[in-house]
Protein backbone atom coordinates (compact mmCIF):
# COMPACT_ATOMS: atom_id res chain seq x y z
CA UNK A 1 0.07 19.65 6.40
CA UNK A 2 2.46 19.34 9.47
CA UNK A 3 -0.41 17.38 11.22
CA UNK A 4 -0.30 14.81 8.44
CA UNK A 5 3.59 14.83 8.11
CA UNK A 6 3.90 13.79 11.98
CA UNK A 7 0.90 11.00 12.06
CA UNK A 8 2.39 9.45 8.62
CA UNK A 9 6.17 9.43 10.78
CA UNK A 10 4.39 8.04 13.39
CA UNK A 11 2.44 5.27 11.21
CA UNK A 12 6.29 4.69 9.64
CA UNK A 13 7.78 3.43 12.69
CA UNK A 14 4.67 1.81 14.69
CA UNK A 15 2.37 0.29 11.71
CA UNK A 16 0.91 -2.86 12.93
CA UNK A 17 -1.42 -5.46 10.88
CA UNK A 18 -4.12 -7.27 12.36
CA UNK A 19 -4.11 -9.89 14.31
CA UNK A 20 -7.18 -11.61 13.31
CA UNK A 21 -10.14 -11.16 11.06
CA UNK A 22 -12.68 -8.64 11.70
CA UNK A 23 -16.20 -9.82 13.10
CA UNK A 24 -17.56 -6.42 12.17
CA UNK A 25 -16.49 -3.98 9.47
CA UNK A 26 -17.75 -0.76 8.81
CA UNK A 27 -18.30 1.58 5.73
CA UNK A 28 -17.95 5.23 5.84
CA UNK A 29 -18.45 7.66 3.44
CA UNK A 30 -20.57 11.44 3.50
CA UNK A 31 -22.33 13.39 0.73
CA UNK A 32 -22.03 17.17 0.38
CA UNK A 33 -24.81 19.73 0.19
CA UNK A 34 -24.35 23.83 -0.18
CA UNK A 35 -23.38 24.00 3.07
CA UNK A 36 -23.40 20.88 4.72
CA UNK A 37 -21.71 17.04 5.12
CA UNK A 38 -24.08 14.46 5.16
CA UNK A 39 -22.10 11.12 6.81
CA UNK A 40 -23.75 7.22 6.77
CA UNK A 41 -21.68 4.44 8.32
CA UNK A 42 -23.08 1.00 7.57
CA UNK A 43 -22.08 -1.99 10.10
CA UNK A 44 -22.21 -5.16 8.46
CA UNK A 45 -20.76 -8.77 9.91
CA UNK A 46 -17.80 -10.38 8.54
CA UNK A 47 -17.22 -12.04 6.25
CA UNK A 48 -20.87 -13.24 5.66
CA UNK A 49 -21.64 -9.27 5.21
CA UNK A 50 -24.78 -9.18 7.20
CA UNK A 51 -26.43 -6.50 7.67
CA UNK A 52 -25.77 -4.95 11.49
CA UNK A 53 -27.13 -1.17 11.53
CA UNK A 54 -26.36 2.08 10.13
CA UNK A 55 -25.74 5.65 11.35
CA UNK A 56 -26.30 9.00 9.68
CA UNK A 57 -25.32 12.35 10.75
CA UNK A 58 -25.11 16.05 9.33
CA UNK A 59 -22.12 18.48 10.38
CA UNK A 60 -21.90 22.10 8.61
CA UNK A 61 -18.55 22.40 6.57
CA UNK A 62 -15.93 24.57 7.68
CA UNK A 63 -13.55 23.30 5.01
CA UNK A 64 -13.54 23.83 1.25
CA UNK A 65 -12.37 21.01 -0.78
CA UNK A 66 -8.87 20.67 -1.40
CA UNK A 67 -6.93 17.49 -3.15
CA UNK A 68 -4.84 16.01 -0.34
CA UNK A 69 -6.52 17.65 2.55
CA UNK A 70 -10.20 16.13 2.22
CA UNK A 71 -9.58 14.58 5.70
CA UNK A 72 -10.16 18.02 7.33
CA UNK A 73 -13.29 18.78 5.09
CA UNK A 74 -15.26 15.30 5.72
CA UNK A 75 -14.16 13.78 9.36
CA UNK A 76 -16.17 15.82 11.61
CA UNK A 77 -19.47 14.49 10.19
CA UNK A 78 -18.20 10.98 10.34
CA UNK A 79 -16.65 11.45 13.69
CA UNK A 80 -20.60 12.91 14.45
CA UNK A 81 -21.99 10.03 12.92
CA UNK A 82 -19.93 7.46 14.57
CA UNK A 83 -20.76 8.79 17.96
CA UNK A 84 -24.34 6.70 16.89
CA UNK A 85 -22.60 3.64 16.34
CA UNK A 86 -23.13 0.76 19.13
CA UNK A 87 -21.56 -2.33 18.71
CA UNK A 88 -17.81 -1.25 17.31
CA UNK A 89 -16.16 -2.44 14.09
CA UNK A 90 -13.14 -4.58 13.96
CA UNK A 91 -12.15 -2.39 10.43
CA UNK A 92 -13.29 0.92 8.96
CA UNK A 93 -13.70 0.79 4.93
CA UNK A 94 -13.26 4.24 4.48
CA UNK A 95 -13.96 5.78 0.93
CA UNK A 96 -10.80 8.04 0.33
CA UNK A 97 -7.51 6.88 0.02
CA UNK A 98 -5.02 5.78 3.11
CA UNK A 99 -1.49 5.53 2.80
CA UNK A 100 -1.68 5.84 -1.13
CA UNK A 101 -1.24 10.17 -0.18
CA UNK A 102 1.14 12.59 -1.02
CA UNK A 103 2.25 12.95 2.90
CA UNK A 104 1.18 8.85 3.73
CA UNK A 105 -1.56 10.13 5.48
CA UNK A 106 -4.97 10.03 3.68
CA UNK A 107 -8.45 10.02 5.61
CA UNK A 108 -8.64 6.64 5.96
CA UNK A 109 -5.64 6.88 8.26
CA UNK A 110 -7.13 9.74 9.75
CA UNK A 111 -10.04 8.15 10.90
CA UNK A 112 -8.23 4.94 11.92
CA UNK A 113 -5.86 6.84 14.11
CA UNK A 114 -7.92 8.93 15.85
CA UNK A 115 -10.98 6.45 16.72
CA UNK A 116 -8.13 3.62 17.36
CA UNK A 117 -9.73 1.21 14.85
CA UNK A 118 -7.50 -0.38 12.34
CA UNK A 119 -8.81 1.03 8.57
CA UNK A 120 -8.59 0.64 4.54
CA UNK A 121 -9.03 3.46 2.04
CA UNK A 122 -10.65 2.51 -1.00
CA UNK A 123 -10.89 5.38 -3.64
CA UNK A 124 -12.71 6.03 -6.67
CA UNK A 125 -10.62 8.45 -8.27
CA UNK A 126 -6.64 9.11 -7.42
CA UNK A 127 -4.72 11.90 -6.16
CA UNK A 128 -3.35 14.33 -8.50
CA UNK A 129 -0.24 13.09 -9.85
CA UNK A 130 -0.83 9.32 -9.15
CA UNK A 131 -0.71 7.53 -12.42
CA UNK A 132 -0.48 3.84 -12.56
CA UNK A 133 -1.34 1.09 -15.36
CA UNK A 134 -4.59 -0.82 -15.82
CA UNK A 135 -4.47 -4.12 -13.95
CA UNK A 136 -5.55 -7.83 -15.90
CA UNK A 137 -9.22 -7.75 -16.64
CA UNK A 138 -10.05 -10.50 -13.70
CA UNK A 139 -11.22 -10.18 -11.06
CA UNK A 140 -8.60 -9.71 -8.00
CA UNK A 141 -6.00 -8.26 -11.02
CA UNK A 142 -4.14 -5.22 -9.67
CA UNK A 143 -1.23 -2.72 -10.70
CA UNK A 144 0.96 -1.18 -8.01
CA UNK A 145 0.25 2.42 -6.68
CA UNK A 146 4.23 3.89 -6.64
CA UNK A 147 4.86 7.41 -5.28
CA UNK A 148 8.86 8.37 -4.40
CA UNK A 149 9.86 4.44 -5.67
CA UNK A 150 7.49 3.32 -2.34
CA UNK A 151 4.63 1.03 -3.06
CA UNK A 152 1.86 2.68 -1.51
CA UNK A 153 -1.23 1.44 -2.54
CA UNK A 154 -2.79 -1.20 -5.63
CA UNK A 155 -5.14 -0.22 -8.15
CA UNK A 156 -7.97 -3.04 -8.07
CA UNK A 157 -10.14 -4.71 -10.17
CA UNK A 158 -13.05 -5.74 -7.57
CA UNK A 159 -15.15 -7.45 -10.79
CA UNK A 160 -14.67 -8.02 -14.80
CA UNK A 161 -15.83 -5.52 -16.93
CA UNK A 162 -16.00 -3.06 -13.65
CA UNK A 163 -13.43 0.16 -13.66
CA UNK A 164 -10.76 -0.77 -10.60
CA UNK A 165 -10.34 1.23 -7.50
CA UNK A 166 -7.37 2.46 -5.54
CA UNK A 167 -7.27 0.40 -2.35
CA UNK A 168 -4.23 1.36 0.51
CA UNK A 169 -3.71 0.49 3.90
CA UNK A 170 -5.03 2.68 6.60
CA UNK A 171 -4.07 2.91 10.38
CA UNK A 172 -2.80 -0.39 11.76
CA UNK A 173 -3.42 -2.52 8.33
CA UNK A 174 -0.80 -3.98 5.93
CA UNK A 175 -1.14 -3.34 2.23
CA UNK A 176 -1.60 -7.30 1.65
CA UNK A 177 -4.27 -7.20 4.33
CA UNK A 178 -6.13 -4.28 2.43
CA UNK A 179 -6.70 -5.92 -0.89
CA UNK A 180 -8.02 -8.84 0.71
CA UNK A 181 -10.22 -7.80 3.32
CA UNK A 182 -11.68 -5.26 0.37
CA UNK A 183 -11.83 -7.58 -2.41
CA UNK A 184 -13.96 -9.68 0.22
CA UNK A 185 -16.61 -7.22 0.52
CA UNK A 186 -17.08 -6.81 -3.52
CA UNK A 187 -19.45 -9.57 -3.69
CA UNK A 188 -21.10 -7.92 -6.80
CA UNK A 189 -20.35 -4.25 -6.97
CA UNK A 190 -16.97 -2.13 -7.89
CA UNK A 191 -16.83 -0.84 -4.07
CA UNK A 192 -16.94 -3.11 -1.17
CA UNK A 193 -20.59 -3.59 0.14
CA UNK A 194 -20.83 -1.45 3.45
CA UNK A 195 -19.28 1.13 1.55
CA UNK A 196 -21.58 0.94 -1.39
CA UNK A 197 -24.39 1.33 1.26
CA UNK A 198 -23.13 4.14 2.71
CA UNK A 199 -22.53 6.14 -0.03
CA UNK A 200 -26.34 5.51 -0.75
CA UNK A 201 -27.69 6.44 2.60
CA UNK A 202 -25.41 9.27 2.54
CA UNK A 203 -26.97 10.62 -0.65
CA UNK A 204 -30.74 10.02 0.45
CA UNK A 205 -29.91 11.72 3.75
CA UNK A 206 -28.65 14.53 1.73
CA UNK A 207 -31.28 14.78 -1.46
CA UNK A 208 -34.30 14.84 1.77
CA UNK A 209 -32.98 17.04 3.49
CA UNK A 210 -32.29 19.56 0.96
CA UNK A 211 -36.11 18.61 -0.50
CA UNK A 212 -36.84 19.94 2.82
CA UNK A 213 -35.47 23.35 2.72
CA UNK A 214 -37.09 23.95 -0.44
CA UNK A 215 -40.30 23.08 1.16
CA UNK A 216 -39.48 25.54 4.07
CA UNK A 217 -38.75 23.03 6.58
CA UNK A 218 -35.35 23.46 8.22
CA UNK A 219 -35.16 20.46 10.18
């Protein structure tokens, strides 16, 4: 907790926003086994969302999950899988929440802060105690994210007919710069495209690996 008390005072009184637009942006996201974290990052350009590469790594977890702390549990396998990555991202579209966190410090800032790469949470599911009202039913509609009378994150409708997600800003990002940069990336889907394929390739790393144990084949 005290590490994510002193990077959110940190963030308070040195958060920048980004200069320009990103030329690369990258989704993270990792899938969880019995006993392991499997992390994909997917590189795509932007904001034509070409496909660039992906990365996939598998750390052991030395963390159990707890709400508010799921930083601790799920960055060393990104950090592993990142290692892979070549040509770096302007962004990071991380899949947890950013500044939309009980201490201001979700993984999304995390990440940002300690690879130096300005980053965007975008979350499926909030926080306990986050409650917030169903935005307009187009797409783009949001409803503020307000924790201690701060507005710290949107809830976002990425596509009609599609359940919104909680976007925040991340390390060096503005709120305003969040929602767009996301809301980009949804060209058809409720999570922004490098995301989407990360969580996929994240899964398929996981489900083949574990088919592989069962077959007696540790690697």
């Amino acid at each position: 907790m005290a590490v994510q008390v002193e990077l959110a005072g940190t963030l308070k009184t040195g958060r920048e926003e980004i200069s320009e637009d990103p030329v690369l942006v990258a989704g993270m996201d990792a899938s969880y086994g019995h006993s392991s974290a499997y992390a994909a990052i997917v590189i795509m350009g932007y904001p034509d969302l070409t496909f660039q590469s992906r990365v996939e790594a598998r750390s052991p977890t030395r963390f159990p999950y707890v709400p508010g702390f799921f930083a601790f549990r799920e960055i060393p396998a990104l950090l592993e899988a990142y290692n892979l990555v070549g040509n770096p991202p302007g962004v990071l579209l991380v899949h947890g929440h950013g500044y939309s966190h009980p201490r201001r410090a979700g993984i999304a800032i995390h990440l940002g802060a300690f690879l130096g790469i300005p980053s965007i949470g975008v979350a499926g599911r909030p926080l306990p105690g986050i409650e917030v009202s169903e935005p307009g039913e187009s797409r783009g509609a949001y409803s503020e994210i307000i924790m201690e009378e701060e507005v710290t994150g949107v809830f976002l409708r990425t596509q009609e007919d599609t359940r919104p997600v909680y976007i925040s800003a991340g390390y060096r990002t503005t709120l305003t710069q969040a929602i767009r940069i996301a809301l980009s990336c949804c060209r058809h889907s409720r999570f922004p495209e490098p995301i989407r394929l990360a969580d996929r390739a994240a899964g398929r790393m996981r489900r083949r690996h574990e088919r592989n144990i069962l077959q007696g084949d540790q690697v």
